[in-house]
N, C-alpha and C. Protein backbone atom coordinates (compact mmCIF):
# COMPACT_ATOMS: atom_id res chain seq x y z
N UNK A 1 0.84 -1.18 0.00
CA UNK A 1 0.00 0.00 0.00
C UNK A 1 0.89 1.24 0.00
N UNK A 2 0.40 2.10 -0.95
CA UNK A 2 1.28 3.54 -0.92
C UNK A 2 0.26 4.55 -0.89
N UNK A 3 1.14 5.64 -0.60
CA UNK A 3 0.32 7.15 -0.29
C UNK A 3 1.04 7.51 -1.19
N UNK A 4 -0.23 8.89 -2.01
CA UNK A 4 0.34 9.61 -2.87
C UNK A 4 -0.83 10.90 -2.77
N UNK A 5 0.08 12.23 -3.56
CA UNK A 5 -0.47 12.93 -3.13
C UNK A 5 -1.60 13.51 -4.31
N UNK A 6 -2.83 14.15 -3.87
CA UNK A 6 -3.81 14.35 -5.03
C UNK A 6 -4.14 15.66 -4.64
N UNK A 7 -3.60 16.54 -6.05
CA UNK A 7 -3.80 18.09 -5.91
C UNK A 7 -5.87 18.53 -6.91
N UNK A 8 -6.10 19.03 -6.06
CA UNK A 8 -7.38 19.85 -6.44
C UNK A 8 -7.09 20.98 -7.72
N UNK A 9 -6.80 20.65 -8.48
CA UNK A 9 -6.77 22.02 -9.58
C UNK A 9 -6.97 23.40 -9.48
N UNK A 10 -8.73 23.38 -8.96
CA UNK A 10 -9.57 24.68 -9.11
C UNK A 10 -9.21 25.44 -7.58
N UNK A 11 -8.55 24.82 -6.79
CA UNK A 11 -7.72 25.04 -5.40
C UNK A 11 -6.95 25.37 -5.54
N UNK A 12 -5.67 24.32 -5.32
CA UNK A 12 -4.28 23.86 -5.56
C UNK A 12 -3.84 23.44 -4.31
N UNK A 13 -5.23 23.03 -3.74
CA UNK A 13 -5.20 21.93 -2.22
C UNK A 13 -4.76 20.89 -2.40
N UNK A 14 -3.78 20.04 -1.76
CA UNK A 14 -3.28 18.95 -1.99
C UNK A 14 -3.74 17.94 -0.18
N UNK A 15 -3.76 16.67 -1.02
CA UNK A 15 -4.37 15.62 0.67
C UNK A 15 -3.74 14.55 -0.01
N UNK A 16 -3.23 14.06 1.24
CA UNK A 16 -2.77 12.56 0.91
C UNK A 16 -3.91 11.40 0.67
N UNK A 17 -3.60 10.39 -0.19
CA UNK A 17 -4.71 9.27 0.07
C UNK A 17 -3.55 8.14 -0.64
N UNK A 18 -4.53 6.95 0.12
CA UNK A 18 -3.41 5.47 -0.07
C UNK A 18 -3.66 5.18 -0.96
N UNK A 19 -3.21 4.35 -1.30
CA UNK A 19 -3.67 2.83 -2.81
C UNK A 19 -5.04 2.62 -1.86
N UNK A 20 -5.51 1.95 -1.22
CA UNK A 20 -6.63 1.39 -0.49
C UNK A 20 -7.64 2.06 -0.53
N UNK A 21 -7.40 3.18 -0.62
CA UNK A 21 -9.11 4.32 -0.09
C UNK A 21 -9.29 4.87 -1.32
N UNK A 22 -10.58 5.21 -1.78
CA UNK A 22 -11.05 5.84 -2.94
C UNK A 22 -10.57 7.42 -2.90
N UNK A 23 -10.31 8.38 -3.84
CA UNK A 23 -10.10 9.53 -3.70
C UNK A 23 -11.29 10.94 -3.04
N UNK A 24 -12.22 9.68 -2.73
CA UNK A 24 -13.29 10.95 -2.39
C UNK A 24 -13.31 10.83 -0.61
N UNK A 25 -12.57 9.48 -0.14
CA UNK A 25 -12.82 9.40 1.02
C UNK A 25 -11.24 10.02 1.30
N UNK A 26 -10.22 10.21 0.59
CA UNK A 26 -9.00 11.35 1.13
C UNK A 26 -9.67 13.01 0.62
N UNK A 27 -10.39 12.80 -0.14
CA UNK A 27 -10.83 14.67 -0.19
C UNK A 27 -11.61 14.52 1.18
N UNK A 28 -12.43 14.13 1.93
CA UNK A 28 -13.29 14.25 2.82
C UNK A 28 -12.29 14.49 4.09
N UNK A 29 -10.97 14.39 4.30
CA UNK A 29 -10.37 14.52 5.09
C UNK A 29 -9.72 16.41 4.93
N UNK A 30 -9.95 17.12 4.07
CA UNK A 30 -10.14 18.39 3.85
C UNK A 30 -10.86 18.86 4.78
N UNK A 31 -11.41 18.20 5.26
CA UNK A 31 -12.35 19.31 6.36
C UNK A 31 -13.23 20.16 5.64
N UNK A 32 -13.93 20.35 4.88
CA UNK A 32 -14.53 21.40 4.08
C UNK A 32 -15.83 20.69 4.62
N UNK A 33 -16.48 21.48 4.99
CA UNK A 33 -18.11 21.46 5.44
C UNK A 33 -18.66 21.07 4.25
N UNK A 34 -19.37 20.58 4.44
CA UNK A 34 -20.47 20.30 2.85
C UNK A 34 -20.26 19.50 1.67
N UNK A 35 -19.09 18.88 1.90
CA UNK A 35 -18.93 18.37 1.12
C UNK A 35 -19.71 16.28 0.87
N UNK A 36 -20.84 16.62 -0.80
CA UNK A 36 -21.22 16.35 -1.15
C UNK A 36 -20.82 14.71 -1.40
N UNK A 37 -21.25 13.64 -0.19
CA UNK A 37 -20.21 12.25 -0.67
C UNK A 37 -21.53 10.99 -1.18
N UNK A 38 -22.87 11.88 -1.13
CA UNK A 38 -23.95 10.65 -1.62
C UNK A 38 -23.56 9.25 -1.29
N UNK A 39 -23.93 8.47 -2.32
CA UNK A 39 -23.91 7.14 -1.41
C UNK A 39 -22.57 6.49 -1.20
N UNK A 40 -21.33 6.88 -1.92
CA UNK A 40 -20.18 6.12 -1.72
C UNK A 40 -20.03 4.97 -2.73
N UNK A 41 -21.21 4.89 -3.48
CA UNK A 41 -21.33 3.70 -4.24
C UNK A 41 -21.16 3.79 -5.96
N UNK A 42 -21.41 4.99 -6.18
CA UNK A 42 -21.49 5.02 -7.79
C UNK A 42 -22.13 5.05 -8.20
N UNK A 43 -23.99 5.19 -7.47
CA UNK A 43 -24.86 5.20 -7.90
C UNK A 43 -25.63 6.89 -8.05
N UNK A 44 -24.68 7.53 -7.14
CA UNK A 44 -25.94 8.90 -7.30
C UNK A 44 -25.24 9.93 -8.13
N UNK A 45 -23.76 9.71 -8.51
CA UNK A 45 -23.00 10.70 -9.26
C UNK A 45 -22.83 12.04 -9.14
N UNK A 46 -23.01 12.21 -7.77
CA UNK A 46 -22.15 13.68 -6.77
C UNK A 46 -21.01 13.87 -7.17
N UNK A 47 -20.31 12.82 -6.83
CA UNK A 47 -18.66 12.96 -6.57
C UNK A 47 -17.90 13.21 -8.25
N UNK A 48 -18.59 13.39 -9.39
CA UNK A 48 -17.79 13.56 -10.15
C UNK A 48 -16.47 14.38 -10.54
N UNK A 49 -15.80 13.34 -10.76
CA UNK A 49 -14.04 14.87 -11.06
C UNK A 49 -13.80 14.19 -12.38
N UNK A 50 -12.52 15.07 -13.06
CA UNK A 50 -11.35 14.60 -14.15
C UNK A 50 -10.51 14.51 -13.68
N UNK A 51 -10.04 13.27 -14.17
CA UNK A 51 -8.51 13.05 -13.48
C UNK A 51 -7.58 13.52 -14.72
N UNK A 52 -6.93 14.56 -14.35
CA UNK A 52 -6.03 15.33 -15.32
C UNK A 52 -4.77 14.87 -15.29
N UNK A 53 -4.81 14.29 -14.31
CA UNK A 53 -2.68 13.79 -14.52
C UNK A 53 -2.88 12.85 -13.46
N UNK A 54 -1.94 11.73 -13.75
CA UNK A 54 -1.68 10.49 -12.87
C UNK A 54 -2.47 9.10 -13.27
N UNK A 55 -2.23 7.85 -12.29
CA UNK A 55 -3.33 6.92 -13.17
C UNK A 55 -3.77 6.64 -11.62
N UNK A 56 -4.85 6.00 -12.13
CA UNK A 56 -5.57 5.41 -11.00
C UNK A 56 -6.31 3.82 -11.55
N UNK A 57 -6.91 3.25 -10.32
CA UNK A 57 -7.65 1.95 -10.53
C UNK A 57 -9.25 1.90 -10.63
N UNK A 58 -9.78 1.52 -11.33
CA UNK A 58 -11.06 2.20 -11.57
C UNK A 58 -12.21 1.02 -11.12
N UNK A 59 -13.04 1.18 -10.46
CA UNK A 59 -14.23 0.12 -10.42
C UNK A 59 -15.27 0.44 -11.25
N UNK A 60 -16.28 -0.29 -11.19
CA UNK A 60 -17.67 -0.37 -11.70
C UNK A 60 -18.09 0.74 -11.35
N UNK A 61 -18.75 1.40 -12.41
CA UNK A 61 -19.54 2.96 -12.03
C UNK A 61 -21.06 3.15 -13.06
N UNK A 62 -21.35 3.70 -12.82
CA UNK A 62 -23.27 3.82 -13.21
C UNK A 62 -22.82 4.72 -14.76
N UNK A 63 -23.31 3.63 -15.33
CA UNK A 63 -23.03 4.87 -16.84
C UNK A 63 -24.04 5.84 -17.00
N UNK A 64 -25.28 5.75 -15.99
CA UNK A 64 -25.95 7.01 -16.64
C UNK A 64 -25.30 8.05 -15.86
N UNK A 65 -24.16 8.25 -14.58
CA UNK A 65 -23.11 8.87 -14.50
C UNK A 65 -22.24 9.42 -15.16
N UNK A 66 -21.64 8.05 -15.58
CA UNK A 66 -20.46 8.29 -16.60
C UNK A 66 -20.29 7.32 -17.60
N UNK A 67 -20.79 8.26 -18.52
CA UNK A 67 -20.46 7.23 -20.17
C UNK A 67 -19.23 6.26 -20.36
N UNK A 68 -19.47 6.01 -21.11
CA UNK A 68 -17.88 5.19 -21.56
C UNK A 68 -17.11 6.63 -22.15
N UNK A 69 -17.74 7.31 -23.03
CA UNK A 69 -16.75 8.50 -23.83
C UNK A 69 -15.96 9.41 -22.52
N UNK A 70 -16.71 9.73 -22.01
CA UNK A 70 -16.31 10.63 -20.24
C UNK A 70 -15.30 9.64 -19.53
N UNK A 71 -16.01 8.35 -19.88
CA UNK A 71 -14.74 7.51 -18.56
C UNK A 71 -13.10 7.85 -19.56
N UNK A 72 -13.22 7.77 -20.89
CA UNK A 72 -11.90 7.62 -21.67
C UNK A 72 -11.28 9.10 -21.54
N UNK A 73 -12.13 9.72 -21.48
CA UNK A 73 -11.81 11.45 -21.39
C UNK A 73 -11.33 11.58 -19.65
N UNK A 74 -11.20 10.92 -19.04
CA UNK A 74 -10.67 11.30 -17.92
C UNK A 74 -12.09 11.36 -16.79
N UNK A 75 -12.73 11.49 -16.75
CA UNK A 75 -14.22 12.14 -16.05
C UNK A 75 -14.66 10.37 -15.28
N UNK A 76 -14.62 10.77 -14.02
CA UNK A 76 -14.92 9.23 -13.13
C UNK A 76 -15.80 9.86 -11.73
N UNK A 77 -15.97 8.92 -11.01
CA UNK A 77 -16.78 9.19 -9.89
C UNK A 77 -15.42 9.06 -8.76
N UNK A 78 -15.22 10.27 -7.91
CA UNK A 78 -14.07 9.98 -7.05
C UNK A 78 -14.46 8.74 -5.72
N UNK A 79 -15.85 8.42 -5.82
CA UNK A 79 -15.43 7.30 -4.61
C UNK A 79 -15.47 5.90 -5.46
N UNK A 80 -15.36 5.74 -6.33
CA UNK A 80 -14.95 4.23 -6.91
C UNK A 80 -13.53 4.03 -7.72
N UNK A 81 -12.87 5.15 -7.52
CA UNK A 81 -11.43 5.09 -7.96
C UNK A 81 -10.28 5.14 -6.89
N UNK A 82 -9.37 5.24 -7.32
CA UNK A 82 -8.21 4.77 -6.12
C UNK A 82 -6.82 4.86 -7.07
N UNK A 83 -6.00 5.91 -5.93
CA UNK A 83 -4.62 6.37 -6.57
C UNK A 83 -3.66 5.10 -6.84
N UNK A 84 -3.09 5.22 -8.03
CA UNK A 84 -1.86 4.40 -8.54
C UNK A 84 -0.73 5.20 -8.42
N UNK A 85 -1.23 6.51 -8.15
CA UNK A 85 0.44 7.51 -8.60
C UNK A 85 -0.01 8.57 -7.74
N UNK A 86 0.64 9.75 -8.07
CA UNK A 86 0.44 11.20 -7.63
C UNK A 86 -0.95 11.62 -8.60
N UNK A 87 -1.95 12.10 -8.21
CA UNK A 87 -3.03 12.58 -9.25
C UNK A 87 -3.71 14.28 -9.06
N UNK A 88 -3.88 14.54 -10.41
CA UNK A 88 -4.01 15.77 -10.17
C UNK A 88 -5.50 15.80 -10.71
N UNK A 89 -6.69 16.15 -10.19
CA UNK A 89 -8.38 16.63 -10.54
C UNK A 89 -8.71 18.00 -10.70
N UNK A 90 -9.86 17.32 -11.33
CA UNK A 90 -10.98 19.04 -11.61
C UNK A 90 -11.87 18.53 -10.69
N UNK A 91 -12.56 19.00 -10.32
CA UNK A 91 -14.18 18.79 -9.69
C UNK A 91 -14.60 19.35 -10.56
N UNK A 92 -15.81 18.60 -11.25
CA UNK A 92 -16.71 19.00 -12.17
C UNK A 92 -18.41 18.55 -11.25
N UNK A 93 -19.52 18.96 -11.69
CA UNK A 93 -20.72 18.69 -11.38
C UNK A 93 -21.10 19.25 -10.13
N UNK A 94 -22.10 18.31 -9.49
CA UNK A 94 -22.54 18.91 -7.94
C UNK A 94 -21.43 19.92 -6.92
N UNK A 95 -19.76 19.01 -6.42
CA UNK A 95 -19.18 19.02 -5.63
C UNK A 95 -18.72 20.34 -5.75
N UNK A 96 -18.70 20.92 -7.62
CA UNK A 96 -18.17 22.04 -7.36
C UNK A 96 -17.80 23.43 -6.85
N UNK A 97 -19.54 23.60 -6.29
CA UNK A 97 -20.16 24.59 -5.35
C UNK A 97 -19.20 24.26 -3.59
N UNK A 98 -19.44 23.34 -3.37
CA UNK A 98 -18.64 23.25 -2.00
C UNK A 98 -17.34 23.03 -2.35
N UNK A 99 -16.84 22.36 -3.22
CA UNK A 99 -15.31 21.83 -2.48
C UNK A 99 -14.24 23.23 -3.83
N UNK A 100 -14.97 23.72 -4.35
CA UNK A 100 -13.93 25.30 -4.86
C UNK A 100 -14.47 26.22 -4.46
N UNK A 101 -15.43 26.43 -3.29
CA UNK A 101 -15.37 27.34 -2.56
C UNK A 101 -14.25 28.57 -2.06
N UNK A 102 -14.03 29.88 -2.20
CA UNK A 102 -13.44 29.83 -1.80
C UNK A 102 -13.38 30.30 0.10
N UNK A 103 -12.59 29.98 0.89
CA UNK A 103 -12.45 29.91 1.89
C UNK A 103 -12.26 31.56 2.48
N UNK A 104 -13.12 31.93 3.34
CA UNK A 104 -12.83 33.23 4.26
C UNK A 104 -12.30 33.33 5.43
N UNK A 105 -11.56 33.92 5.93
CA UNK A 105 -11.10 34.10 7.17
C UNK A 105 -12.65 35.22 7.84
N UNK A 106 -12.34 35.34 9.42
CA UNK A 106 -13.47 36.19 10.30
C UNK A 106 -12.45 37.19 10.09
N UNK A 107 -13.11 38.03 9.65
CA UNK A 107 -12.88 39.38 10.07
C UNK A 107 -11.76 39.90 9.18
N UNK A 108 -11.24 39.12 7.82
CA UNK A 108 -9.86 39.86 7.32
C UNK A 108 -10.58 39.39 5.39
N UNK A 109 -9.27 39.99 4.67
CA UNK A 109 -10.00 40.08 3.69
C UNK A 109 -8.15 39.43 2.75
N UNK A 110 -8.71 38.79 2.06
CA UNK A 110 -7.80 37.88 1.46
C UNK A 110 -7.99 38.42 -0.76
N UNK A 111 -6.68 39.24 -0.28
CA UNK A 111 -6.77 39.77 -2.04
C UNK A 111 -6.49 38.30 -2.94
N UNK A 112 -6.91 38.39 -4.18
CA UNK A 112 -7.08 37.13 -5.18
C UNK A 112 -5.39 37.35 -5.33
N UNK A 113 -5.03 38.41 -5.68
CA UNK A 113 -3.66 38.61 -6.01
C UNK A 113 -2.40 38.15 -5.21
N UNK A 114 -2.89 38.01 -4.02
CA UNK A 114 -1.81 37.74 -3.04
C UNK A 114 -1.87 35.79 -3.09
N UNK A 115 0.42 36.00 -2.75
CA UNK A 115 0.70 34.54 -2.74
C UNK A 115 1.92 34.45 -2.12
């Protein structure tokens, strides 16, 4: 079993997750309130991302989710996949409202420009 690391794109949040765990149950360790994990199964198609760089292991997923053309294009359900390498995602669909949120501090104000 290995850990590798999986960067958020529309972020540039990075979380570790193993070979063993699906990538939606290492995003859930983000701490981000709200975030959208439906059944865990592949059946309700919340969790959709693109996997833009890296490979992963893929299970059985609901094609009225995800086509075959979307699965070849990169586009999977993050809780029925599982890192082979370092991977880099989009969040596309439901999740995208909560998990590219962007984040506020109380009381201070965070310029887009600043890094």
């Amino acid at each position: 079993m290995g850990y590798y690391e999986v960067m958020i794109e529309e972020t540039g949040e990075k979380y570790r997750c193993s070979s063993s765990e699906s990538l939606l149950s290492g995003m859930e360790r983000l701490g981000k309130k709200g975030i959208p994990v439906g059944c865990r199964g592949g059946g309700c198609g919340i969790c959709k991302i693109k996997v833009s760089q890296g490979n992963i292991e893929k299970r059985v997923m609901s094609r009225e989710h995800v086509s075959q053309l979307e699965e070849e294009e990169g586009l999977v359900l993050a809780c029925r996949v599982r890192p082979l390498s370092d991977i880099h995602l989009c969040v596309v669909g439901k999740m995208q409202k909560t998990v590219c949120a962007k984040r506020t501090g109380s009381n201070e104000s965070s310029p887009d420009s600043a890094n």
